[in-house]
PDB file of N, CA and C in Angstrom:
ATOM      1  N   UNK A   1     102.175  43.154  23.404  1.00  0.00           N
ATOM      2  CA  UNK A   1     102.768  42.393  22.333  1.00  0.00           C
ATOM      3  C   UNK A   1     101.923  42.554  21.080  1.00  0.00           C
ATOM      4  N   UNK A   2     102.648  42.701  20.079  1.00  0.00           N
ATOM      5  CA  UNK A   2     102.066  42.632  18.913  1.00  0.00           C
ATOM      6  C   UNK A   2     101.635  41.579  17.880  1.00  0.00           C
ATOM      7  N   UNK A   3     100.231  41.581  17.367  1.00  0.00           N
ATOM      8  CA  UNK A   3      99.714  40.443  16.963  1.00  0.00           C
ATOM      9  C   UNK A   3     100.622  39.948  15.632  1.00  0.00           C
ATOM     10  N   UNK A   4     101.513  38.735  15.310  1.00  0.00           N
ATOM     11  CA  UNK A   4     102.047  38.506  14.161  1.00  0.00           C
ATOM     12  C   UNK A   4     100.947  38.042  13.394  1.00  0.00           C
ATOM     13  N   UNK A   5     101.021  38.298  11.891  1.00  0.00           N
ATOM     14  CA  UNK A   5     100.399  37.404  10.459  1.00  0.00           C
ATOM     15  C   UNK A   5     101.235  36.733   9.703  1.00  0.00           C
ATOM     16  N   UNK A   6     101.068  35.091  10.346  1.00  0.00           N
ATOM     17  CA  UNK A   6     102.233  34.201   9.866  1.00  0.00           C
ATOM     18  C   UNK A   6     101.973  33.976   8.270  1.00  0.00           C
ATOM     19  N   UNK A   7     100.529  34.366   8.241  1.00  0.00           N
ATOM     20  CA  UNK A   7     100.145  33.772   6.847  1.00  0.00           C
ATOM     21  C   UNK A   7     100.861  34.990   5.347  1.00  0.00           C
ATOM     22  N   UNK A   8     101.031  36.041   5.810  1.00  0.00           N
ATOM     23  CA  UNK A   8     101.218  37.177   4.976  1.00  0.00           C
ATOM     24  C   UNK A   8     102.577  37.851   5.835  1.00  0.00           C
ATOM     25  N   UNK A   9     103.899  37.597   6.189  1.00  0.00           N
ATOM     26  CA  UNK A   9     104.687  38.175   6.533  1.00  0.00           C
ATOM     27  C   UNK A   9     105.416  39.258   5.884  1.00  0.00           C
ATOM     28  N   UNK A  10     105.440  40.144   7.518  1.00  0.00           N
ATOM     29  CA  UNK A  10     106.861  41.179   6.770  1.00  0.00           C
ATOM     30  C   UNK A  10     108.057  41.665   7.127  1.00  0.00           C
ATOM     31  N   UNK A  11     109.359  42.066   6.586  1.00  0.00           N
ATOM     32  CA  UNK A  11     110.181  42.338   7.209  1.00  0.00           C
ATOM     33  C   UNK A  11     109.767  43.581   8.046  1.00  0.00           C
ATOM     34  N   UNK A  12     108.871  44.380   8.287  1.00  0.00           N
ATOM     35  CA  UNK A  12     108.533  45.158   9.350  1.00  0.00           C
ATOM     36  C   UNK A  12     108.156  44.667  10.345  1.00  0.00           C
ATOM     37  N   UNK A  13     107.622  43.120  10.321  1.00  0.00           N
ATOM     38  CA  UNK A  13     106.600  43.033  11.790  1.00  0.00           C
ATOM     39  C   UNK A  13     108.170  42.353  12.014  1.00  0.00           C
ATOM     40  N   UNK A  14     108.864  41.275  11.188  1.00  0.00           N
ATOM     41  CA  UNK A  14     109.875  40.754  11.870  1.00  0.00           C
ATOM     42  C   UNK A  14     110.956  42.074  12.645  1.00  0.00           C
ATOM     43  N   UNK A  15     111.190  42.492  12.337  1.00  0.00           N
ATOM     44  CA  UNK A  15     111.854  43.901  12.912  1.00  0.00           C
ATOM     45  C   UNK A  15     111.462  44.475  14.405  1.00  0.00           C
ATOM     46  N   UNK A  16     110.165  44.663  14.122  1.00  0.00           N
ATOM     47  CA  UNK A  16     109.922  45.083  15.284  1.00  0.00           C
ATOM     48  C   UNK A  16     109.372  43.975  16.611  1.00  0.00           C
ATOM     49  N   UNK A  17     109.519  42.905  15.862  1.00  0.00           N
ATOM     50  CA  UNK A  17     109.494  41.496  17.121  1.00  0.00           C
ATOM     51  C   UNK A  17     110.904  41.658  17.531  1.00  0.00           C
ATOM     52  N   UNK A  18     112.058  41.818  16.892  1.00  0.00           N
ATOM     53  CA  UNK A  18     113.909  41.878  16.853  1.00  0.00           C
ATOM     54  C   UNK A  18     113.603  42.967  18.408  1.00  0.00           C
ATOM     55  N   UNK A  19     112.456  44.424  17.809  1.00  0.00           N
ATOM     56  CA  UNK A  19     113.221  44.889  18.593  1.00  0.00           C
ATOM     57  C   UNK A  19     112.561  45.085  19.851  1.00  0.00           C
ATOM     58  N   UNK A  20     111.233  44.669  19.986  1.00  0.00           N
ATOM     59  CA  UNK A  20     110.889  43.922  20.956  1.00  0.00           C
ATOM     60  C   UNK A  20     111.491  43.315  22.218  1.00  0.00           C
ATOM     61  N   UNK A  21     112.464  42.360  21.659  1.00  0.00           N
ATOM     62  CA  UNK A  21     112.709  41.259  22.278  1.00  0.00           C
ATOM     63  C   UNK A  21     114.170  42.167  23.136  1.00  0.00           C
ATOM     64  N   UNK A  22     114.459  42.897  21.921  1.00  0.00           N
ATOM     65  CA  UNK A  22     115.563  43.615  22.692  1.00  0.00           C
ATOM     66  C   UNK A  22     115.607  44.580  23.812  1.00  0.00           C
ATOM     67  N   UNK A  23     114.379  45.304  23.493  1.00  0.00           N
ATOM     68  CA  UNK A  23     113.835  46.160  24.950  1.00  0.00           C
ATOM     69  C   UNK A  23     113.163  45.175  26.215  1.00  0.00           C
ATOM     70  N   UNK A  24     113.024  44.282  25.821  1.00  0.00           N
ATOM     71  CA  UNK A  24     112.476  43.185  27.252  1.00  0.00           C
ATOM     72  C   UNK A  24     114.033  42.641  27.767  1.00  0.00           C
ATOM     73  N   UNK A  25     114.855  42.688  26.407  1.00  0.00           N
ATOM     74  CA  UNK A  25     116.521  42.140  27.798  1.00  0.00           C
ATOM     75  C   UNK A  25     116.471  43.310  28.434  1.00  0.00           C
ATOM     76  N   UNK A  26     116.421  44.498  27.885  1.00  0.00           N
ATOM     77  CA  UNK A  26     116.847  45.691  28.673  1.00  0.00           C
ATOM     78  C   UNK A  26     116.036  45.861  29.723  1.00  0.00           C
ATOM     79  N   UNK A  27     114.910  45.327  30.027  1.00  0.00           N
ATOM     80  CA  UNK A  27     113.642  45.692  30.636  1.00  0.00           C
ATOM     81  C   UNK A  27     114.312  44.430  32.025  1.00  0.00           C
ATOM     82  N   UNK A  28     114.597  43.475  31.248  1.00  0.00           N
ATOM     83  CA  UNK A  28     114.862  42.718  32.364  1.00  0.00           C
ATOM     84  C   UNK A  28     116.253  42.773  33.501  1.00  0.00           C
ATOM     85  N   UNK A  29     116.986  43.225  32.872  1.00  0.00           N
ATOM     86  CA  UNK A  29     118.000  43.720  33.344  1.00  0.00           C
ATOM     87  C   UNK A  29     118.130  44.769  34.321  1.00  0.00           C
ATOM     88  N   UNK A  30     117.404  45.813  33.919  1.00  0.00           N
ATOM     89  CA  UNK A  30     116.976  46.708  34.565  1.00  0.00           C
ATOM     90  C   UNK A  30     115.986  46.062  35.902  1.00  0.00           C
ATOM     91  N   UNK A  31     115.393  45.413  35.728  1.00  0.00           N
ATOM     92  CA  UNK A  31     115.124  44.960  37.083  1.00  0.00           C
ATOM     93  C   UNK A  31     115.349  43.943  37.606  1.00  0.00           C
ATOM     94  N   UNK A  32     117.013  43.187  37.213  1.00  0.00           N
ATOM     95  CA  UNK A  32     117.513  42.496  38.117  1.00  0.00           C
ATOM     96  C   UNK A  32     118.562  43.594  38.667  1.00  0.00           C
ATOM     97  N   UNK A  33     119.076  44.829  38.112  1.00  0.00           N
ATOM     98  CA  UNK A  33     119.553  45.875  38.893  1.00  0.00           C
ATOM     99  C   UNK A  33     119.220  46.447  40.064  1.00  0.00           C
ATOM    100  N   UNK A  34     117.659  46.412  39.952  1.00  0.00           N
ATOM    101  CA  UNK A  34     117.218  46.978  40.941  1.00  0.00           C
ATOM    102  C   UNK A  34     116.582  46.024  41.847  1.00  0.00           C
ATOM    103  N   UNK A  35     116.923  45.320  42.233  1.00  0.00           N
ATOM    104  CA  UNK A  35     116.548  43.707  43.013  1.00  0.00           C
ATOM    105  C   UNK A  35     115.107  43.260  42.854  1.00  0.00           C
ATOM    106  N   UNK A  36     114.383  43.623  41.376  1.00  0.00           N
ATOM    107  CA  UNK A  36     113.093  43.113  40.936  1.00  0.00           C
ATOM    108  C   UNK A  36     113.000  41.611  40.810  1.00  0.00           C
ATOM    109  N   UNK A  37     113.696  40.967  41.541  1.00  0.00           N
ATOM    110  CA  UNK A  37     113.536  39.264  40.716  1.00  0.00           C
ATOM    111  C   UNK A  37     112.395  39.032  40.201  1.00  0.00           C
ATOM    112  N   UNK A  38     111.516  38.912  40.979  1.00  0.00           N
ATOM    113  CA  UNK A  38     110.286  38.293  40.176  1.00  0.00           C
ATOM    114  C   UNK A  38     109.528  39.024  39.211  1.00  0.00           C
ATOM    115  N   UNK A  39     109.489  40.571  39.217  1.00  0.00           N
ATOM    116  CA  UNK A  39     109.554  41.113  38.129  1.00  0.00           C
ATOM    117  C   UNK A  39     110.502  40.746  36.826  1.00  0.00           C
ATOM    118  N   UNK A  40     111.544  40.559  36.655  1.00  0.00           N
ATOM    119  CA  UNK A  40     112.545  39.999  36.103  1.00  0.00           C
ATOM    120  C   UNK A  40     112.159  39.126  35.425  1.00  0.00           C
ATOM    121  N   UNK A  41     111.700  37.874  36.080  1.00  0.00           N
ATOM    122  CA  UNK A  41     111.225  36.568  35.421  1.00  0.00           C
ATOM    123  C   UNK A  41     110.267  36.666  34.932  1.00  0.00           C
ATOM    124  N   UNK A  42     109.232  37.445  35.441  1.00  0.00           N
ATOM    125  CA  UNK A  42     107.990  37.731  34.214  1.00  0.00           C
ATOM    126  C   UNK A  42     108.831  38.124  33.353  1.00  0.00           C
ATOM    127  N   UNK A  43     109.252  39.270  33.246  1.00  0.00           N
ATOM    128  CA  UNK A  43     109.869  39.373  31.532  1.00  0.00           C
ATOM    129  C   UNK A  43     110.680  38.813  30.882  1.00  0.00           C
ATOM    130  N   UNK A  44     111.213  37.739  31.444  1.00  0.00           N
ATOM    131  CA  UNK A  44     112.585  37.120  30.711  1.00  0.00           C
ATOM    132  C   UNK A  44     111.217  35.809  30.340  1.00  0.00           C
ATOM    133  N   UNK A  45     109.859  35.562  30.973  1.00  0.00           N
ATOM    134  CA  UNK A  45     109.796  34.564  30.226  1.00  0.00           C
ATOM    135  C   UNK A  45     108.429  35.309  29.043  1.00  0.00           C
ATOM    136  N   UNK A  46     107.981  36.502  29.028  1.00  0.00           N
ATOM    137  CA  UNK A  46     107.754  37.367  28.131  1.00  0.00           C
ATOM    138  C   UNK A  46     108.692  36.888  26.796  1.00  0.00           C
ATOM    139  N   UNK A  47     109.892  37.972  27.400  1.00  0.00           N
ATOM    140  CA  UNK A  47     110.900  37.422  26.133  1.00  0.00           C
ATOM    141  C   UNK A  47     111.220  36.514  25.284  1.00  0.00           C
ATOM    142  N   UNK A  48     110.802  35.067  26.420  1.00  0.00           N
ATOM    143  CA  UNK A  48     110.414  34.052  25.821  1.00  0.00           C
ATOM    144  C   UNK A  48     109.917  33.680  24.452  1.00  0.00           C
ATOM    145  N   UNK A  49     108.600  34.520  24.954  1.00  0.00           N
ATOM    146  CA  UNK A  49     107.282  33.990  23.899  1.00  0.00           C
ATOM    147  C   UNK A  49     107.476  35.141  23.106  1.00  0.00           C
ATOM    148  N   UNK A  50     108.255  35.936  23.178  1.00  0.00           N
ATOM    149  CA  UNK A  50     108.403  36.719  21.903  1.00  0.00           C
ATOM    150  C   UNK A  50     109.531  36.183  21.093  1.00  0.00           C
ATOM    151  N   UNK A  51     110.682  35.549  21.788  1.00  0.00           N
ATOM    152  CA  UNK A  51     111.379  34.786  20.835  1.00  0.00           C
ATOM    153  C   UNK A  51     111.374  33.930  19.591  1.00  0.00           C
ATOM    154  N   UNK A  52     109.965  32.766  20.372  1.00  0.00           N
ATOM    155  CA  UNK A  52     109.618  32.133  19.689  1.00  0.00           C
ATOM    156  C   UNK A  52     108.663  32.787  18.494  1.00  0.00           C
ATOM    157  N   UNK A  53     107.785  33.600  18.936  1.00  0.00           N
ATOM    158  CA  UNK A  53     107.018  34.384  17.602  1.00  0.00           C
ATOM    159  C   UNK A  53     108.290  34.904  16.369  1.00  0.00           C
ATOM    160  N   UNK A  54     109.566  35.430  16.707  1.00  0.00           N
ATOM    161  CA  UNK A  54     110.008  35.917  16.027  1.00  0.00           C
ATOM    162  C   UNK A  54     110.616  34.839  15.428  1.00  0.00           C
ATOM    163  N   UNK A  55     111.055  33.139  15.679  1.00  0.00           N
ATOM    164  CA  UNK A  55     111.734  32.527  14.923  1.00  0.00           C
ATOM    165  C   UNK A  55     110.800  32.068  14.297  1.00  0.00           C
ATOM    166  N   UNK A  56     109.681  31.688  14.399  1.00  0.00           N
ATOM    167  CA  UNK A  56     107.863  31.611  13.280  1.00  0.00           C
ATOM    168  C   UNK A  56     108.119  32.521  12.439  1.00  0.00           C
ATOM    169  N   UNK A  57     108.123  33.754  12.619  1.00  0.00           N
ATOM    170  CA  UNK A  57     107.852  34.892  11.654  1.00  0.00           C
ATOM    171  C   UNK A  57     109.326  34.432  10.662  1.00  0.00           C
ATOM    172  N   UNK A  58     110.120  34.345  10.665  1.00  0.00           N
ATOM    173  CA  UNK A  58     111.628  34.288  10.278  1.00  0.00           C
ATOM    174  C   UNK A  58     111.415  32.848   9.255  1.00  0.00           C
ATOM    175  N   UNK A  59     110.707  31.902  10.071  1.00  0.00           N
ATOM    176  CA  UNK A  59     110.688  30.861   9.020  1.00  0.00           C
ATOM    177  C   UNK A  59     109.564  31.138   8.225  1.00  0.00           C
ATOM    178  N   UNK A  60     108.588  32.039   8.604  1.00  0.00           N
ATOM    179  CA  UNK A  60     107.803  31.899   7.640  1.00  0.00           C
ATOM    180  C   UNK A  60     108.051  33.335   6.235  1.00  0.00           C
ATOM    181  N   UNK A  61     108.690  33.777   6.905  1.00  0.00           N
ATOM    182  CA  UNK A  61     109.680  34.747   5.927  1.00  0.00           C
ATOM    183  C   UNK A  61     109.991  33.693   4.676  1.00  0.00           C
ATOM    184  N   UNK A  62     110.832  32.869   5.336  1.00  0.00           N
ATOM    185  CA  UNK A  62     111.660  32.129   4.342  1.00  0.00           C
ATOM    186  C   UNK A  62     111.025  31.346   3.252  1.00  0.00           C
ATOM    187  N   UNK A  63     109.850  30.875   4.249  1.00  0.00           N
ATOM    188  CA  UNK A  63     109.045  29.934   3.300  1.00  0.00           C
ATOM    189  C   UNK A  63     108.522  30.927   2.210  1.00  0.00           C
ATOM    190  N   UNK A  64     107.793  32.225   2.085  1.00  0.00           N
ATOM    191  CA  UNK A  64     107.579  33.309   1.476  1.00  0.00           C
ATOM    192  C   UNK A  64     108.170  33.277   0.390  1.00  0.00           C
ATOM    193  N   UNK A  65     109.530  33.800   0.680  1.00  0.00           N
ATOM    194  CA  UNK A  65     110.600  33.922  -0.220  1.00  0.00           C
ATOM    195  C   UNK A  65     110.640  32.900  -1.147  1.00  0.00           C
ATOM    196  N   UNK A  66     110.402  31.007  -0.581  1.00  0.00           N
ATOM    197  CA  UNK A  66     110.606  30.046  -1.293  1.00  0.00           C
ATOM    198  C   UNK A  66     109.889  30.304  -2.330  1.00  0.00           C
ATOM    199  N   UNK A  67     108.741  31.042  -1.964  1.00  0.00           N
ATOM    200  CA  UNK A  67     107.337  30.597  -2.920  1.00  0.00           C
ATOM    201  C   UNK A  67     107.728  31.720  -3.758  1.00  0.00           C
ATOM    202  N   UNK A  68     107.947  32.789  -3.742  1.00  0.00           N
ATOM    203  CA  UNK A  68     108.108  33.633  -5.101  1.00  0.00           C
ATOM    204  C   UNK A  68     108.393  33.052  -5.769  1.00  0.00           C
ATOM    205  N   UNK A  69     108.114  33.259  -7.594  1.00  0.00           N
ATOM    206  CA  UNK A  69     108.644  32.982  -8.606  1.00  0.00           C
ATOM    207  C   UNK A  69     109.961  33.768  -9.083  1.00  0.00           C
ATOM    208  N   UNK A  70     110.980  33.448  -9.743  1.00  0.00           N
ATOM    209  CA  UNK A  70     111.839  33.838 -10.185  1.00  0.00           C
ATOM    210  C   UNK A  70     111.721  34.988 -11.084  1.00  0.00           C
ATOM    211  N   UNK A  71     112.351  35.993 -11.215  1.00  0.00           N
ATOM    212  CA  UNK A  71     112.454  37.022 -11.904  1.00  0.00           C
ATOM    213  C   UNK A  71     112.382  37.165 -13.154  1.00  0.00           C
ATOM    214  N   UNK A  72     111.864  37.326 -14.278  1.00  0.00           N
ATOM    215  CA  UNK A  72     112.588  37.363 -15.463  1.00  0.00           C
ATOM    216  C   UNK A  72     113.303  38.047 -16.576  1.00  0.00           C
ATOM    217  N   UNK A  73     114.297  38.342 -16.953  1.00  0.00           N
ATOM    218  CA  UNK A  73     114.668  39.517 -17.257  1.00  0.00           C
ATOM    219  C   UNK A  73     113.997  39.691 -18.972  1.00  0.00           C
TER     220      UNK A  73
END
């Protein structure tokens, strides 16, 4: 897993937490195919804690964004 910087975010690290999270469904899936259960549940609760990093990173995106100043033409 990759270390997030909540304090300095970017749409790259958020991205690649997205796609992260998406190769651990696939990861998990793949071994409830192959009758891995408990393999399985390690990664679905992996997925977990990458979920949650990515909705941190996402709000702290936002907060980011809040803080810019406006443009001026």
């Amino acid at each position: 897993m990759m270390n997030v910087n909540y304090a300095s975010p970017s749409v790259y690290q958020y991205r690649r937490l997205l796609d992260e999270e998406g190769w651990l469904v696939q990861v998990a899936e793949f071994c409830e195919s192959q009758g891995l259960h408990e393999d399985a549940r390690g990664v679905r609760q992996m997925k977990k804690f990458v979920s949650i990093r990515r909705k941190c990173m996402k709000a702290a995106l936002q907060q980011k964004r809040k803080k810019r100043p406006a443009r001026q033409r």
